[in-house]
C-alpha atoms as a PDB file:
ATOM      1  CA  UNK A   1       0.000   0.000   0.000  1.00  0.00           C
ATOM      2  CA  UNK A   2       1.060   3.442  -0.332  1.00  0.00           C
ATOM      3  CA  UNK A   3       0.889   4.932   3.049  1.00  0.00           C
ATOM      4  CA  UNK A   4       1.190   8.986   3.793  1.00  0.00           C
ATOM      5  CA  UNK A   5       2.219   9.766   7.560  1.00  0.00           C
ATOM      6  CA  UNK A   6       1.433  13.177   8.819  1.00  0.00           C
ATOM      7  CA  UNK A   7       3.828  14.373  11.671  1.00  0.00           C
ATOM      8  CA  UNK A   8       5.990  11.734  10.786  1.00  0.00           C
ATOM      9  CA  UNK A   9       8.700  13.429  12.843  1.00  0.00           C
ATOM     10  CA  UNK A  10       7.127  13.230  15.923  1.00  0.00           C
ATOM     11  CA  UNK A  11       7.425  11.017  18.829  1.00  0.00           C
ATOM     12  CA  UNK A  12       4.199   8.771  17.674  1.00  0.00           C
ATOM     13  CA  UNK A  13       5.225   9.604  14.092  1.00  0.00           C
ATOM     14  CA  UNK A  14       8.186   7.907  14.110  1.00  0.00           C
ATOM     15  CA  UNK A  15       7.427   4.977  15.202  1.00  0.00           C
ATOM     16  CA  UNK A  16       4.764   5.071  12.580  1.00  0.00           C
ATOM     17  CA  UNK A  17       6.938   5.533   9.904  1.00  0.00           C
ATOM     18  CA  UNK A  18       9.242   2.908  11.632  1.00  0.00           C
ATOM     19  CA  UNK A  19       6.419   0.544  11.717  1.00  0.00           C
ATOM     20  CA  UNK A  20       5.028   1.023   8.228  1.00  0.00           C
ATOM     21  CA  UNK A  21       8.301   0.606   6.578  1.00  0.00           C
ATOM     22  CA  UNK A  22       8.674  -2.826   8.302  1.00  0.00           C
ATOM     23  CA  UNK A  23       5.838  -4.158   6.323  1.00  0.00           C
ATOM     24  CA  UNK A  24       7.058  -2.852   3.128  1.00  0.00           C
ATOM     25  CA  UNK A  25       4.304  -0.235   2.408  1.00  0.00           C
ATOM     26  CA  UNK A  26       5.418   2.470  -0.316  1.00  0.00           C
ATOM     27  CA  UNK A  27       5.862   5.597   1.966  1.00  0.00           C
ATOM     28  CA  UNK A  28       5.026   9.108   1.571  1.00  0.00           C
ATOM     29  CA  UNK A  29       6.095  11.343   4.939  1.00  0.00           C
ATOM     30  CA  UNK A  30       5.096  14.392   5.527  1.00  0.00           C
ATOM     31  CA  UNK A  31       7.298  16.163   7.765  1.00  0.00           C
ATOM     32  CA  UNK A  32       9.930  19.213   8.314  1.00  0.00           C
ATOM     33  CA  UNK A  33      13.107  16.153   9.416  1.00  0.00           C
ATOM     34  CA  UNK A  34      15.727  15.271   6.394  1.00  0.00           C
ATOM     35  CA  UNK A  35      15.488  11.682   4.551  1.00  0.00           C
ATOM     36  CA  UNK A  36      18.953  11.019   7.088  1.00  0.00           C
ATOM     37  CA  UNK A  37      16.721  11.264  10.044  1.00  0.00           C
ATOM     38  CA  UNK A  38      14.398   8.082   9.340  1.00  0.00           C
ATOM     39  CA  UNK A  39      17.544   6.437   8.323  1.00  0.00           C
ATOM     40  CA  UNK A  40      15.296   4.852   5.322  1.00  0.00           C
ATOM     41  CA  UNK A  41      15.453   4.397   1.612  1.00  0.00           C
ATOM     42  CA  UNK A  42      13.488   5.265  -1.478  1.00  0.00           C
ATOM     43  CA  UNK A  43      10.964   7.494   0.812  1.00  0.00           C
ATOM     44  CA  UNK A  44       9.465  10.404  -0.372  1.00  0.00           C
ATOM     45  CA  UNK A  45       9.200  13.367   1.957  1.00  0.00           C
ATOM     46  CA  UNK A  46       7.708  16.493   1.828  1.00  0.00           C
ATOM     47  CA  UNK A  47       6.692  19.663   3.744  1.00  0.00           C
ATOM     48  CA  UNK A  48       3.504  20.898   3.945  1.00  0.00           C
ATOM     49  CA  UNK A  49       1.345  22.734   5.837  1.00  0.00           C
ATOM     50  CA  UNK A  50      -1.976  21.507   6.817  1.00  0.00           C
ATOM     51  CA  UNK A  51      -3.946  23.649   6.745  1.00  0.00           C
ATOM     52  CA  UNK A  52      -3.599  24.753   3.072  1.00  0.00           C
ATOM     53  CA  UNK A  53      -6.248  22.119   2.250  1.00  0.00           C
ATOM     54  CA  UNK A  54      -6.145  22.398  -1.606  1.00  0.00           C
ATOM     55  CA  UNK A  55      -2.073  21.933  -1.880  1.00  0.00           C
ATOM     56  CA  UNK A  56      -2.154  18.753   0.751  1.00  0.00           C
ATOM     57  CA  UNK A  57      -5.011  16.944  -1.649  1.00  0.00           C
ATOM     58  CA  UNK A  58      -2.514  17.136  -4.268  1.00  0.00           C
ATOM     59  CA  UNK A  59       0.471  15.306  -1.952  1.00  0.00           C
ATOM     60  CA  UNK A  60      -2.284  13.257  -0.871  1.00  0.00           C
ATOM     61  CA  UNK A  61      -3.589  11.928  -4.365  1.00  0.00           C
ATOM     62  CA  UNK A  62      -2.809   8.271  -5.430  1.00  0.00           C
ATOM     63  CA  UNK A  63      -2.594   6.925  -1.278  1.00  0.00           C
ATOM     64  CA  UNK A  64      -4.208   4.153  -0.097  1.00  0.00           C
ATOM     65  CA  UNK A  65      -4.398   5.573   3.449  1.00  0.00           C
ATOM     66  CA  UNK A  66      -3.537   8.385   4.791  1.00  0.00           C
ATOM     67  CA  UNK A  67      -1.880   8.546   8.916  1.00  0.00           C
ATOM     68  CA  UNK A  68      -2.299  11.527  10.722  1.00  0.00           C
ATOM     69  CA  UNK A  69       0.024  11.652  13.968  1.00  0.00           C
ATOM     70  CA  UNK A  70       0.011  15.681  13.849  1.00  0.00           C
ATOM     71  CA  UNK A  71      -0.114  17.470  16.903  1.00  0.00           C
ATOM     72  CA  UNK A  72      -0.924  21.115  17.832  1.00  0.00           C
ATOM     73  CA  UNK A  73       1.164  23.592  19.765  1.00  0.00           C
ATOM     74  CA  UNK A  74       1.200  23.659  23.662  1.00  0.00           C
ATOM     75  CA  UNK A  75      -0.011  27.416  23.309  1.00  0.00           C
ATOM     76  CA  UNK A  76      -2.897  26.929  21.318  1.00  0.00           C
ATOM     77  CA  UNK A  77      -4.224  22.697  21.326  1.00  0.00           C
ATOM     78  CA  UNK A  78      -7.429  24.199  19.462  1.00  0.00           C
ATOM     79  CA  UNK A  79      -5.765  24.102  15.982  1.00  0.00           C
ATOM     80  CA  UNK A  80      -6.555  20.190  16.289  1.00  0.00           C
ATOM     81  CA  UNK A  81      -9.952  21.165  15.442  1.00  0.00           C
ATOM     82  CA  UNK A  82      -9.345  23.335  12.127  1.00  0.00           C
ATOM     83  CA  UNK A  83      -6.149  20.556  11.325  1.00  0.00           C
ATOM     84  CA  UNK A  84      -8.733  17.916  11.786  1.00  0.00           C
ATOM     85  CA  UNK A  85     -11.141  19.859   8.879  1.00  0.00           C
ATOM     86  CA  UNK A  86      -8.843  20.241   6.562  1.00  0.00           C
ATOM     87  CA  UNK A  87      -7.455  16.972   6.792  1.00  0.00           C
ATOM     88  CA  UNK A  88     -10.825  15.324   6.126  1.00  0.00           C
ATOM     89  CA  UNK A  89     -11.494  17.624   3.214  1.00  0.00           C
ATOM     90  CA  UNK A  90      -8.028  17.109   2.045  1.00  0.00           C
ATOM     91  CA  UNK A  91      -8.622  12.963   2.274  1.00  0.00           C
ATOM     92  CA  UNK A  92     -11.999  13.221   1.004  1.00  0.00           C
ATOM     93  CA  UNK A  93     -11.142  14.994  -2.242  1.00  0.00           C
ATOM     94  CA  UNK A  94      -7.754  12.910  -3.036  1.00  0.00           C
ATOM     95  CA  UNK A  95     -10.203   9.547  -2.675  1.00  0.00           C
ATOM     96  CA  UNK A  96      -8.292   8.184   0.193  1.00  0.00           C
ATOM     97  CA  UNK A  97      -8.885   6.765   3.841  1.00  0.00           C
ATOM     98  CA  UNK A  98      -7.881   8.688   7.030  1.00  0.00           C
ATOM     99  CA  UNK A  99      -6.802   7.476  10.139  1.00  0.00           C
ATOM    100  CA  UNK A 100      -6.002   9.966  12.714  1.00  0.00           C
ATOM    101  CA  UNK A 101      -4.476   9.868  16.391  1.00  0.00           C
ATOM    102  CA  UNK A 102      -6.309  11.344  18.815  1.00  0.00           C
ATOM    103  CA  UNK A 103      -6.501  11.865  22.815  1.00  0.00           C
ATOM    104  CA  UNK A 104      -6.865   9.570  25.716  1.00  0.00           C
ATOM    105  CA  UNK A 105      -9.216  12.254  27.562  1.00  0.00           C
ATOM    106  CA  UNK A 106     -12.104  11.140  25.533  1.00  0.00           C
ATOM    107  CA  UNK A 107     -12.462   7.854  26.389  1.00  0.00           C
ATOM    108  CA  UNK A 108     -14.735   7.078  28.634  1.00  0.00           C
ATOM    109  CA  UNK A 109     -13.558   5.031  32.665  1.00  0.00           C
ATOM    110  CA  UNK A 110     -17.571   4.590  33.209  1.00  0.00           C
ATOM    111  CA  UNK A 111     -20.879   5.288  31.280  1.00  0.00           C
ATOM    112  CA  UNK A 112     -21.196   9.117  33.464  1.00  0.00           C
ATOM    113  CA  UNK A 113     -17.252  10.180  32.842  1.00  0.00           C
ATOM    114  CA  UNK A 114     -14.686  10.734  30.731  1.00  0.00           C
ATOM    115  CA  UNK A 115     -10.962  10.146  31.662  1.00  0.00           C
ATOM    116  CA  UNK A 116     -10.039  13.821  30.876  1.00  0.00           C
ATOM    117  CA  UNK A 117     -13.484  14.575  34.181  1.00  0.00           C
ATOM    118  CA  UNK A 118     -11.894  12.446  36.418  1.00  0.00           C
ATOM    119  CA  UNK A 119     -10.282  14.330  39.317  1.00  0.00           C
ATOM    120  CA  UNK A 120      -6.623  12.959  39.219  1.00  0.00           C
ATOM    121  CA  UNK A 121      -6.006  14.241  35.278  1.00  0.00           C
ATOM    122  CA  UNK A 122      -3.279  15.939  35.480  1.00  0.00           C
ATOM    123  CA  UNK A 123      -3.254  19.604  34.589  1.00  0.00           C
ATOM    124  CA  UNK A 124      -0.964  19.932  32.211  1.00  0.00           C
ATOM    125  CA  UNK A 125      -2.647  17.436  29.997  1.00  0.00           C
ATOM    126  CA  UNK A 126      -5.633  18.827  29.934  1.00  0.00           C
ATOM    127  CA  UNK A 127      -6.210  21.592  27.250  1.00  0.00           C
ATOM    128  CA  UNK A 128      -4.869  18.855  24.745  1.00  0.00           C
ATOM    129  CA  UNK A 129      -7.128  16.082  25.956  1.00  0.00           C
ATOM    130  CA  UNK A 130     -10.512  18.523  25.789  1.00  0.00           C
ATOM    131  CA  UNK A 131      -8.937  19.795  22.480  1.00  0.00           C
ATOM    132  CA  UNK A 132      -8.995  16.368  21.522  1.00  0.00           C
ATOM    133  CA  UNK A 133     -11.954  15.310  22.450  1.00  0.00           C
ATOM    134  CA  UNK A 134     -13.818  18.683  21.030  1.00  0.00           C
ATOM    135  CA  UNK A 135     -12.331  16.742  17.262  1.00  0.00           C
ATOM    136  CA  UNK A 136     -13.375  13.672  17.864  1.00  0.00           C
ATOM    137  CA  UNK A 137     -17.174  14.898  18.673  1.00  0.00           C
ATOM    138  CA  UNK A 138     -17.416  17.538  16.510  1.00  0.00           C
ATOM    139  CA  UNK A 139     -15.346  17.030  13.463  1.00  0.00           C
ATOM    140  CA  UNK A 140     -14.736  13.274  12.989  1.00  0.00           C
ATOM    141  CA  UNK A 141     -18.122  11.837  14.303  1.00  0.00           C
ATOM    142  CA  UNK A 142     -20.181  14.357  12.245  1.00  0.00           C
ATOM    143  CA  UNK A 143     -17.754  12.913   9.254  1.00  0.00           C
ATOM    144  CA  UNK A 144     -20.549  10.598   7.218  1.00  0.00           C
ATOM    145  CA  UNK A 145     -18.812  11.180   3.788  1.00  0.00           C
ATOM    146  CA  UNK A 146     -15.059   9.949   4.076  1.00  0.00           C
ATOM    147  CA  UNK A 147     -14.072   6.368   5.831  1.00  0.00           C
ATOM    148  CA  UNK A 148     -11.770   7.841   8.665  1.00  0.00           C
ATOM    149  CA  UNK A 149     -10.962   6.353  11.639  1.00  0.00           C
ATOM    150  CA  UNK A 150      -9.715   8.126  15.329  1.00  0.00           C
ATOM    151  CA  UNK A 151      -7.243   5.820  17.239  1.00  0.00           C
ATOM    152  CA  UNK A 152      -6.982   6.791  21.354  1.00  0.00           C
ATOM    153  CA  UNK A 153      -4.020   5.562  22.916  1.00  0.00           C
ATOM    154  CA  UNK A 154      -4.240   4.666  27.036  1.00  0.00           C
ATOM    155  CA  UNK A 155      -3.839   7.091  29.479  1.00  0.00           C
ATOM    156  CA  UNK A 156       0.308   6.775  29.986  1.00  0.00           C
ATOM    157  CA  UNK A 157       1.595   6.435  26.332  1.00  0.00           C
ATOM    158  CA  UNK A 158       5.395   5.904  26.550  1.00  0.00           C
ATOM    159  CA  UNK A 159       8.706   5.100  24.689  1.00  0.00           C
ATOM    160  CA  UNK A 160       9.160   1.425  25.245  1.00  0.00           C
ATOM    161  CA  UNK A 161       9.145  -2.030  23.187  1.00  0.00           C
ATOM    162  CA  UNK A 162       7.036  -3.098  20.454  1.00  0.00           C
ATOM    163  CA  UNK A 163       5.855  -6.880  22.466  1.00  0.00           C
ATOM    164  CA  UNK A 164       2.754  -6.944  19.906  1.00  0.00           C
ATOM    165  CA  UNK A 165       0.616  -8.126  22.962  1.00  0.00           C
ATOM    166  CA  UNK A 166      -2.390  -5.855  23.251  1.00  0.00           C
ATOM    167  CA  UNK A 167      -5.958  -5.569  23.894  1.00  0.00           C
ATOM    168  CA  UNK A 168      -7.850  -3.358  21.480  1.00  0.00           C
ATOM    169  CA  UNK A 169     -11.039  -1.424  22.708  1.00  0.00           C
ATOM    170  CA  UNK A 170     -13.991   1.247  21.770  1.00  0.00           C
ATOM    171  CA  UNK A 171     -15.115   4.344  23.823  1.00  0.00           C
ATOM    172  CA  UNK A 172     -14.451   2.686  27.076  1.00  0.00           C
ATOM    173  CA  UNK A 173     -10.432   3.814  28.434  1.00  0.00           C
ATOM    174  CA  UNK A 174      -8.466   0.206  28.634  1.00  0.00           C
ATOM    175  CA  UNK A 175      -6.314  -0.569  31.646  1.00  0.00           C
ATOM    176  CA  UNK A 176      -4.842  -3.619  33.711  1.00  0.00           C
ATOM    177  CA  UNK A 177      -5.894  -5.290  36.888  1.00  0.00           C
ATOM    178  CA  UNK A 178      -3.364  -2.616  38.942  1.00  0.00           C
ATOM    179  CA  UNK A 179      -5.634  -0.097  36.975  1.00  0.00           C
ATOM    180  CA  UNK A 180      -2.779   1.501  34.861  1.00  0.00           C
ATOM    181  CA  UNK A 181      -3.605   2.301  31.877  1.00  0.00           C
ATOM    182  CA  UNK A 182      -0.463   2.096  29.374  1.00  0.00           C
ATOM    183  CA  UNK A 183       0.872   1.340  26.011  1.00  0.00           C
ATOM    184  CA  UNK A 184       4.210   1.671  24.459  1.00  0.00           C
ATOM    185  CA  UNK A 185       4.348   4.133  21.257  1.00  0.00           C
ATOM    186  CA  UNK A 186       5.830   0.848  19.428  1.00  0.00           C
ATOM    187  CA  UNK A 187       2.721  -1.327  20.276  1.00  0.00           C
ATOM    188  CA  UNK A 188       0.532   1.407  19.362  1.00  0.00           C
ATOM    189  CA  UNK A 189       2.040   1.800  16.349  1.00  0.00           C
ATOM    190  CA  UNK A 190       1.328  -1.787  15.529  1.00  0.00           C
ATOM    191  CA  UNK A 191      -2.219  -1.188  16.359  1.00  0.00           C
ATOM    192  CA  UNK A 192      -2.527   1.456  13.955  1.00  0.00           C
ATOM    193  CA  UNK A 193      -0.880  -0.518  11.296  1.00  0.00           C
ATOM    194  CA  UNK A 194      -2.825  -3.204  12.052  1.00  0.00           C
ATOM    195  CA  UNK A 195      -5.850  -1.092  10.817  1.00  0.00           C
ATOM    196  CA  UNK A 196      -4.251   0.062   8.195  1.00  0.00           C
ATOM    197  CA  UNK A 197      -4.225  -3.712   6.729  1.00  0.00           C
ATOM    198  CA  UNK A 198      -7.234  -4.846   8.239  1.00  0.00           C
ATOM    199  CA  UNK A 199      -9.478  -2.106   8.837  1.00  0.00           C
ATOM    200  CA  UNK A 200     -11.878  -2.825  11.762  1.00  0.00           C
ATOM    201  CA  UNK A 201     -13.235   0.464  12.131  1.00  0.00           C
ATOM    202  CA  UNK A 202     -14.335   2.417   9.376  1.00  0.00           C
ATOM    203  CA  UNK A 203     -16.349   6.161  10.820  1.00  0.00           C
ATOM    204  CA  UNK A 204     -15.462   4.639  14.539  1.00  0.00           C
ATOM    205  CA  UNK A 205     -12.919   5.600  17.066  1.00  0.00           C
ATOM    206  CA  UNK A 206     -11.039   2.801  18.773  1.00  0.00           C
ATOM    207  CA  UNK A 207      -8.055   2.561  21.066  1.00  0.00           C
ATOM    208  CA  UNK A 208      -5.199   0.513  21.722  1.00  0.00           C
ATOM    209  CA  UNK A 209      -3.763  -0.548  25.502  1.00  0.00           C
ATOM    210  CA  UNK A 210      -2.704  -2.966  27.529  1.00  0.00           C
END
């Protein structure tokens, strides 16, 4: 497949583009990083800026799917929301799928509350999380044209080992008997490619923990 990654220089990105290249897929990145900092071959990369819809259909033309691992500045988590647009116009006009990572804060730890309500989120975290979850409500799941998909990762997302044992889950925040609530940015990754292959959730969000 020919496989376009969004903020393919970033933490998640990378191991994106790390994981997609394992499996062979023709790559397109999108990113402001030199060809010498994937360390990979025969990749195309390009710069763009995303929210100039009409130039990204054109880089996006002719993908199978298109990754979206973009993330907003600290000072203003908001432009999520107007990224998100454009991305699904973008995807919608060049033909192409969209899968997009999104927040932990909008899953849900019981049918009444959201993580991102609960009383122990931490501060810091959570403009981006309501950000976030203000995409996922009112851009993506108002989305009946284009076959997108929104992938949460668990609350603690961290650099660690791709073990490819996972649980996948819906609306409902995933965690362990100790109630953490982790995942590795390499095992996500292999959740998200895994949907890329096998797509399980076409118009749905999902999320990935362990």
């Amino acid at each position: 497949m020919k496989v376009t990654i969004i903020g393919a220089g970033g933490n998640i990105g990378q191991r994106i583009v790390k994981e997609a290249a394992s499996r062979n897929h023709e790559l397109q990145l999108i990113s402001s990083k030199d060809k010498s900092f994937f360390g990979l071959n025969n990749v195309h990369i390009q710069q763009a800026d995303i929210f100039k819809t009409e130039a990204l259909v054109e880089l996006l033309k002719g993908s199978d799917v298109v990754i979206s691992a973009y993330a907003p500045p600290h000072e203003n988590t908001d432009l999520i929301i107007d990224a998100s647009k454009s991305l699904i116009e973008a995807a919608k006009k060049a033909n192409t799928r969209l899968i997009a990572v999104g927040g932990a804060g909008s899953l849900k730890v019981n049918k009444d509350m959201d993580l991102v309500d609960t009383p122990d989120f931490p501060e810091d975290y959570k403009a981006i999380a309501i950000s976030h979850k203000k995409a996922l409500e009112n851009v993506f799941l108002n989305e009946s044209e284009l076959t997108w998909t929104n992938v949460s990762p668990s609350a603690y997302i961290f650099e660690g080992e791709r073990t490819n044992q996972f649980r996948i889950g819906e609306d409902y925040l995933l965690s362990n008997e100790k109630g953490e609530s982790t995942i590795s940015m390499e095992d996500f990754a292999v959740g998200i490619l895994n949907e890329v292959e096998k797509p399980s959730f076409p118009k749905k969000r999902f999320t990935i923990g362990y």
